[in-house]
Structures are given as C-alpha cells and as structure tokens.
C-alpha atoms as a PDB file:
ATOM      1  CA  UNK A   1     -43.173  26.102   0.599  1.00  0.00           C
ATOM      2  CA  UNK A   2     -45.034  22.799   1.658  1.00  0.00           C
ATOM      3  CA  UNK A   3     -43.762  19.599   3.454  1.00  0.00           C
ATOM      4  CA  UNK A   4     -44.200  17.840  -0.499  1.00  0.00           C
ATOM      5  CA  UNK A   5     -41.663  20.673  -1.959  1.00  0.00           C
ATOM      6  CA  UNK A   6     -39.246  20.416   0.732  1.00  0.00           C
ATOM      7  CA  UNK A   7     -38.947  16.644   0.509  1.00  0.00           C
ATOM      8  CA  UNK A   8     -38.866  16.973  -3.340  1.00  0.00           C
ATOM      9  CA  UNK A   9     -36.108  19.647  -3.376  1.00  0.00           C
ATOM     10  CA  UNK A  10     -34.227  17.786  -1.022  1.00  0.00           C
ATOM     11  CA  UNK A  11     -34.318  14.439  -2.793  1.00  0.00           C
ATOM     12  CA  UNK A  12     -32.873  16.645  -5.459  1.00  0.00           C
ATOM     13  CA  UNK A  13     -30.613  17.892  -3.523  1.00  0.00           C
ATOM     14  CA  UNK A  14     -29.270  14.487  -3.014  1.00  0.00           C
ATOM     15  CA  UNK A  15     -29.270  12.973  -5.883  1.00  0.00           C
ATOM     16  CA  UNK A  16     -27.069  16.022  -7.741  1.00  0.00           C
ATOM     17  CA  UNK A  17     -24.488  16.129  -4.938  1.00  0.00           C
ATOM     18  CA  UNK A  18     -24.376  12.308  -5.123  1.00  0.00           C
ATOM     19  CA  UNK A  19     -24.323  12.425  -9.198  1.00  0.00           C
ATOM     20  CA  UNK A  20     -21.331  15.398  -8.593  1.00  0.00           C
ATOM     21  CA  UNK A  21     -19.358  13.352  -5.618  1.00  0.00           C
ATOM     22  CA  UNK A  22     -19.411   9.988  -8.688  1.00  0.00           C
ATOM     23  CA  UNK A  23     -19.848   6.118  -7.283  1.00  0.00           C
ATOM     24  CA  UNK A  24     -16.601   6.431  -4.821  1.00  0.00           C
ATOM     25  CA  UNK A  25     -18.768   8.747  -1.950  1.00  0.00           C
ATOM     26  CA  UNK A  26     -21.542   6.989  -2.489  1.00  0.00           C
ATOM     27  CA  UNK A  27     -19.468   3.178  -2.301  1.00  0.00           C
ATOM     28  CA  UNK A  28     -17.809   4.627   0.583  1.00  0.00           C
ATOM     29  CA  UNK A  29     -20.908   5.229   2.487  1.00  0.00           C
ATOM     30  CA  UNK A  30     -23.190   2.674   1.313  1.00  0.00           C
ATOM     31  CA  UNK A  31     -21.497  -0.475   0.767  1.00  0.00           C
ATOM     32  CA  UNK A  32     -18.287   0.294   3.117  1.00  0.00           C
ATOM     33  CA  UNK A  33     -15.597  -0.103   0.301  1.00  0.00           C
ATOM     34  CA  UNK A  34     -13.063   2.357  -1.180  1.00  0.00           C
ATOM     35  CA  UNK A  35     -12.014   1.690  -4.854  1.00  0.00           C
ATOM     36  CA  UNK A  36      -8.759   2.956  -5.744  1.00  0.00           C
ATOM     37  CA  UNK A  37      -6.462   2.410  -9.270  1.00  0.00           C
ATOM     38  CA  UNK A  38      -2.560   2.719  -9.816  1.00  0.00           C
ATOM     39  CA  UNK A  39      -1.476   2.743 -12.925  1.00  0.00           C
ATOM     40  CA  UNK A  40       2.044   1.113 -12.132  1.00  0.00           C
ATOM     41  CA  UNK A  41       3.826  -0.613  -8.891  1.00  0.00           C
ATOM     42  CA  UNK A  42       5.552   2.909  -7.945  1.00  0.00           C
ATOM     43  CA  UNK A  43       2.258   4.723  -7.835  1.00  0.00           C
ATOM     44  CA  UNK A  44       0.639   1.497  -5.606  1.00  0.00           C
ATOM     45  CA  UNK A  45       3.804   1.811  -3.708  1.00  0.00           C
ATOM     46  CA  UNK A  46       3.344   5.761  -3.370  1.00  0.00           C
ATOM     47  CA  UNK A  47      -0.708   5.746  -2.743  1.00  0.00           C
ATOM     48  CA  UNK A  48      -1.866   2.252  -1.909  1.00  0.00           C
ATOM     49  CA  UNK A  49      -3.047   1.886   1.451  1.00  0.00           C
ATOM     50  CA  UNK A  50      -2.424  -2.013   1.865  1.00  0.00           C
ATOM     51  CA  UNK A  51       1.042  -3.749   1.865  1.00  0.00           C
ATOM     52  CA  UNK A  52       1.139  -6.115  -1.048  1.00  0.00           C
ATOM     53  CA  UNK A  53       4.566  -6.877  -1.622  1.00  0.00           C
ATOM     54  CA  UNK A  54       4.712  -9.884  -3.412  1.00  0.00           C
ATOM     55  CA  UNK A  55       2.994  -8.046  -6.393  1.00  0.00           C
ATOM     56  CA  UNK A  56       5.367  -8.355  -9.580  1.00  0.00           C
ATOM     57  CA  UNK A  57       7.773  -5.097 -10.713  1.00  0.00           C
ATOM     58  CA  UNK A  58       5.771  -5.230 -14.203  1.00  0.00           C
ATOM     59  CA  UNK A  59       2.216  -4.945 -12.539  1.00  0.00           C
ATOM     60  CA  UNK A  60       0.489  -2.294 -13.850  1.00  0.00           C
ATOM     61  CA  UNK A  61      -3.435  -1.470 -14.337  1.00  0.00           C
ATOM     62  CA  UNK A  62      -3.839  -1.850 -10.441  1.00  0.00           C
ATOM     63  CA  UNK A  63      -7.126  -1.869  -8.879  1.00  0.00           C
ATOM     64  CA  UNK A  64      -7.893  -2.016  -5.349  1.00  0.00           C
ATOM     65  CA  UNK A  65     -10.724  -2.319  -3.199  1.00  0.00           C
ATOM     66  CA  UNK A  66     -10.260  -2.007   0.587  1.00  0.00           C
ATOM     67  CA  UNK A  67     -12.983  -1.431   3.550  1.00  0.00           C
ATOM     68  CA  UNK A  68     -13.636   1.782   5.081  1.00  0.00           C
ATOM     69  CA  UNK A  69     -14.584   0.621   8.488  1.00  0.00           C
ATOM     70  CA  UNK A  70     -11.733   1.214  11.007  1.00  0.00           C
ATOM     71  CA  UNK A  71      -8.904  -1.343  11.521  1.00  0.00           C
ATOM     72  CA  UNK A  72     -10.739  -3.457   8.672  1.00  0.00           C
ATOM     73  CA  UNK A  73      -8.555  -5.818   7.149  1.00  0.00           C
ATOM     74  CA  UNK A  74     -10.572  -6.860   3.818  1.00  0.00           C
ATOM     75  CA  UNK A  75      -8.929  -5.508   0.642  1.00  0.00           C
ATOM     76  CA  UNK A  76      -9.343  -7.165  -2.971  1.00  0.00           C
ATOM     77  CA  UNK A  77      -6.394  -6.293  -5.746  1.00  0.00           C
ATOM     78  CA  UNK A  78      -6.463  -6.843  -9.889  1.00  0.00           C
ATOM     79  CA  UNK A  79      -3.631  -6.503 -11.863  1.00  0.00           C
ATOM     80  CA  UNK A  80      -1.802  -6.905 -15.407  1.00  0.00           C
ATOM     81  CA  UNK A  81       1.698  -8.878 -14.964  1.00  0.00           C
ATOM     82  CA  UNK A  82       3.043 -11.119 -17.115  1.00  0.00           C
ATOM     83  CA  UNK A  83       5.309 -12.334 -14.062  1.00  0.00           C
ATOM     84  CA  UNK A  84       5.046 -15.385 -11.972  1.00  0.00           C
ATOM     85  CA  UNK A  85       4.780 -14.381  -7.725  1.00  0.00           C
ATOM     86  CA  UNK A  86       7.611 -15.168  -6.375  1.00  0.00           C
ATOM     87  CA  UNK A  87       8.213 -17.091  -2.661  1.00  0.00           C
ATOM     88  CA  UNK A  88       3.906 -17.588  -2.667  1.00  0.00           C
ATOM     89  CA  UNK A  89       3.527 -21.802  -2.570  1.00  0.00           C
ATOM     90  CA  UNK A  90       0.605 -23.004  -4.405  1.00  0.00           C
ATOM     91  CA  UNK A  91      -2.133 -24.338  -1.716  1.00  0.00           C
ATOM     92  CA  UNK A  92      -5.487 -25.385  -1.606  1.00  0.00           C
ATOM     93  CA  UNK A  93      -8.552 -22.485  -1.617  1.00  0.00           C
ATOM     94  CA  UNK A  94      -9.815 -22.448   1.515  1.00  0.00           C
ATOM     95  CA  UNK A  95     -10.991 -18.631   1.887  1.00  0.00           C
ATOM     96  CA  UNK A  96     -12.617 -16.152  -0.757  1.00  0.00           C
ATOM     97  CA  UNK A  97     -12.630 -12.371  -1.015  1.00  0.00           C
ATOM     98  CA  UNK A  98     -15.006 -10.433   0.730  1.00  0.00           C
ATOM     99  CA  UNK A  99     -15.767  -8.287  -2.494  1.00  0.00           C
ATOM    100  CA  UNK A 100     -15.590  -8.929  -6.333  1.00  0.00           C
ATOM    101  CA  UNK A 101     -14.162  -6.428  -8.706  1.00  0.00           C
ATOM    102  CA  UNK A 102     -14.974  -6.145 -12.531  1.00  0.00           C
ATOM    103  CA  UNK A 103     -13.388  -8.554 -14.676  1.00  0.00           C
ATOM    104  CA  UNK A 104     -11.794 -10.291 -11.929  1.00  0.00           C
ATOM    105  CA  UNK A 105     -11.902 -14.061 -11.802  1.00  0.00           C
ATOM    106  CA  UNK A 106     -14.573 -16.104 -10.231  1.00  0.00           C
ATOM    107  CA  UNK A 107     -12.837 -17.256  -7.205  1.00  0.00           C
ATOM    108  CA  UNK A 108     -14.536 -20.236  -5.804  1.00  0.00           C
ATOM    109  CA  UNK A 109     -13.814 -21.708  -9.522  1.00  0.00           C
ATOM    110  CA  UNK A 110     -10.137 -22.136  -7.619  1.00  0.00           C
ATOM    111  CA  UNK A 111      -9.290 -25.552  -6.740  1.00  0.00           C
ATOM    112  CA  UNK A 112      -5.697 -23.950  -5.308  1.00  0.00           C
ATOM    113  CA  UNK A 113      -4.584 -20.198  -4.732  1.00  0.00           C
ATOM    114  CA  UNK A 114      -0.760 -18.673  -3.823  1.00  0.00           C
ATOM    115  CA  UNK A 115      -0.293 -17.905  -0.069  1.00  0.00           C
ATOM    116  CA  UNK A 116       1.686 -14.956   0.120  1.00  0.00           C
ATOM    117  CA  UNK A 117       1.300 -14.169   3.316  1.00  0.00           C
ATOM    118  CA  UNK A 118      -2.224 -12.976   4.189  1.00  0.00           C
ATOM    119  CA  UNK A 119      -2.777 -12.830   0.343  1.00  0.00           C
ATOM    120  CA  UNK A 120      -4.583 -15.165  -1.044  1.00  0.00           C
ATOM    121  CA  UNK A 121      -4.128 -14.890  -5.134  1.00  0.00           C
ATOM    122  CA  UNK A 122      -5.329 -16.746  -8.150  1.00  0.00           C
ATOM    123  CA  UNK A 123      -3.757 -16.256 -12.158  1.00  0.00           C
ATOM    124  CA  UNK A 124      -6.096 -14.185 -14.336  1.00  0.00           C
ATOM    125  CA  UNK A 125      -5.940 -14.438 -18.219  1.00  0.00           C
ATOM    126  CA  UNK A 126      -2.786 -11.462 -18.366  1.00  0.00           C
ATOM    127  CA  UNK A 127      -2.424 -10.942 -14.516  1.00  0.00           C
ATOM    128  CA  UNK A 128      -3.517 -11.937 -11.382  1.00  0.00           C
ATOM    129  CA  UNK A 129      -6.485 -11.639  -8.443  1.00  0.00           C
ATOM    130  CA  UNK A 130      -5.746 -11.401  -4.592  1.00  0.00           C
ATOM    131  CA  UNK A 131      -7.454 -10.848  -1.257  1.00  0.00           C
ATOM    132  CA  UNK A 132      -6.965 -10.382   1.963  1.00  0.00           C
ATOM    133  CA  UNK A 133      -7.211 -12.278   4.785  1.00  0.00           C
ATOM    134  CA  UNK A 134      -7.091 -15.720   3.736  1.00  0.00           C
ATOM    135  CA  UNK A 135      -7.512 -18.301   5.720  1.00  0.00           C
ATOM    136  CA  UNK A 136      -5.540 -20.078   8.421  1.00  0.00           C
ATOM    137  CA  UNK A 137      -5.562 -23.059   6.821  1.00  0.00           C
ATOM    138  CA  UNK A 138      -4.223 -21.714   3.476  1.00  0.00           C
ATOM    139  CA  UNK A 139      -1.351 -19.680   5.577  1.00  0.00           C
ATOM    140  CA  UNK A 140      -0.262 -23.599   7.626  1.00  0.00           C
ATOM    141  CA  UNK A 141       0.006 -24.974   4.199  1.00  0.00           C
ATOM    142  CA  UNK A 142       1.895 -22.430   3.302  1.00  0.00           C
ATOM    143  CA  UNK A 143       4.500 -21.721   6.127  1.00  0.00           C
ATOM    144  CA  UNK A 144       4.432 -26.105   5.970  1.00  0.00           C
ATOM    145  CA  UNK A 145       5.359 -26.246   2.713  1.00  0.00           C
END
C-alpha cells in the first residue's frame, strides 16, 4: 500500500466514523458546544447540565446548547411555554448569547430582555430564548429594580 492509499483510506476512515458518531461528536470537538433536548421540565430537571430555574412548569420542547471547555459558563436554552417568567424584571439588552440555535430569535433585535439571574431571556412566538452570562449591567438593573 502507498502513502496516496493510506491517506485515502484514512480520510475514509474519518469521514464514516464521523457520519456514524452524527453532528454532536463532531460539534463537540470542532466548534466546542454540546447540544442537548428535553422533552419536558422533569427530564431538563433530570439531565440538564445548567441550573435554569426560572424556566416555566409547562416548558416543554427544550433545547440546550452549553460549552464543552472546562468550567465554561456559556449555555443558550429554547423552549415552548405559554407562561410568563416569573420574579425576572424586564431590563435593557446589554449582553447576547455566545451561540444561536435554530429557530431561535434574533437577539440583538431586543431593545429589553428578563434578568433572571445570570439568564438573560427574550419572548419567542410560543416560548422563550435565554443565555447565559448576561451582563453586569443587565443583572444591577435587575437586583435595582
């Protein structure tokens, strides 16, 4: 076997263990990101690996995207409610995710977001769209108000 069919079969290689392992290895590697979906707020409660507690009892379709890199903080969450958030004030925008998930929102469109907590969330047409950290600035306002 030459150096040309060694390269070429492990290209191959590759490419069916990445095709086999789906989007998640590969996001995971690549781009530093873990996707994961809930289909209800027990199962976030159960499997989620962020603390989101001001997400309503009647969320369900629950996507999250957090970072892989250790003691990262960055996570991104999309959900169905038909709830409003309770004890998160209405401030100005002042921060933005660090990721965008399909058919979330396009958050610097927000003139204002809910603070709750490190959360920063905005309404969605059926749910809402939150990441984490916000800003400062967006947690004073908050705490002020």
């Amino acid at each position: 076997m030459n150096a040309r069919t060694a390269l070429a079969s492990s290209a191959l290689i590759v490419v069916g263990l990445m095709s086999l392992t789906g989007c998640s290895a590969y996001d995971s590697i690549v781009h530093k990101q873990a996707t994961s979906t809930f289909d209800d707020v027990v199962t976030f409660d159960d499997g989620a690996e962020v603390d989101a507690g001001w997400i309503p009892a009647d969320a369900t379709e629950i996507t999250v995207r957090t970072s892989t890199m250790e003691d990262a903080a960055d996570a991104v969450i999309l959900f169905s409610s038909g709830s409003a958030l309770a004890d998160c004030p209405e401030v100005e925008r002042t921060s933005a995710p660090t990721w965008v998930l399909d058919d979330a929102p396009d958050p610097y469109t927000a003139k204002t977001v809910f603070a709750c907590g490190d959360w920063s969330v905005m309404s969605t047409d059926g749910g809402w769209f939150g990441w984490t950290p916000n800003s400062d600035e967006e947690r004073s306002a908050a705490d002020a108000g």
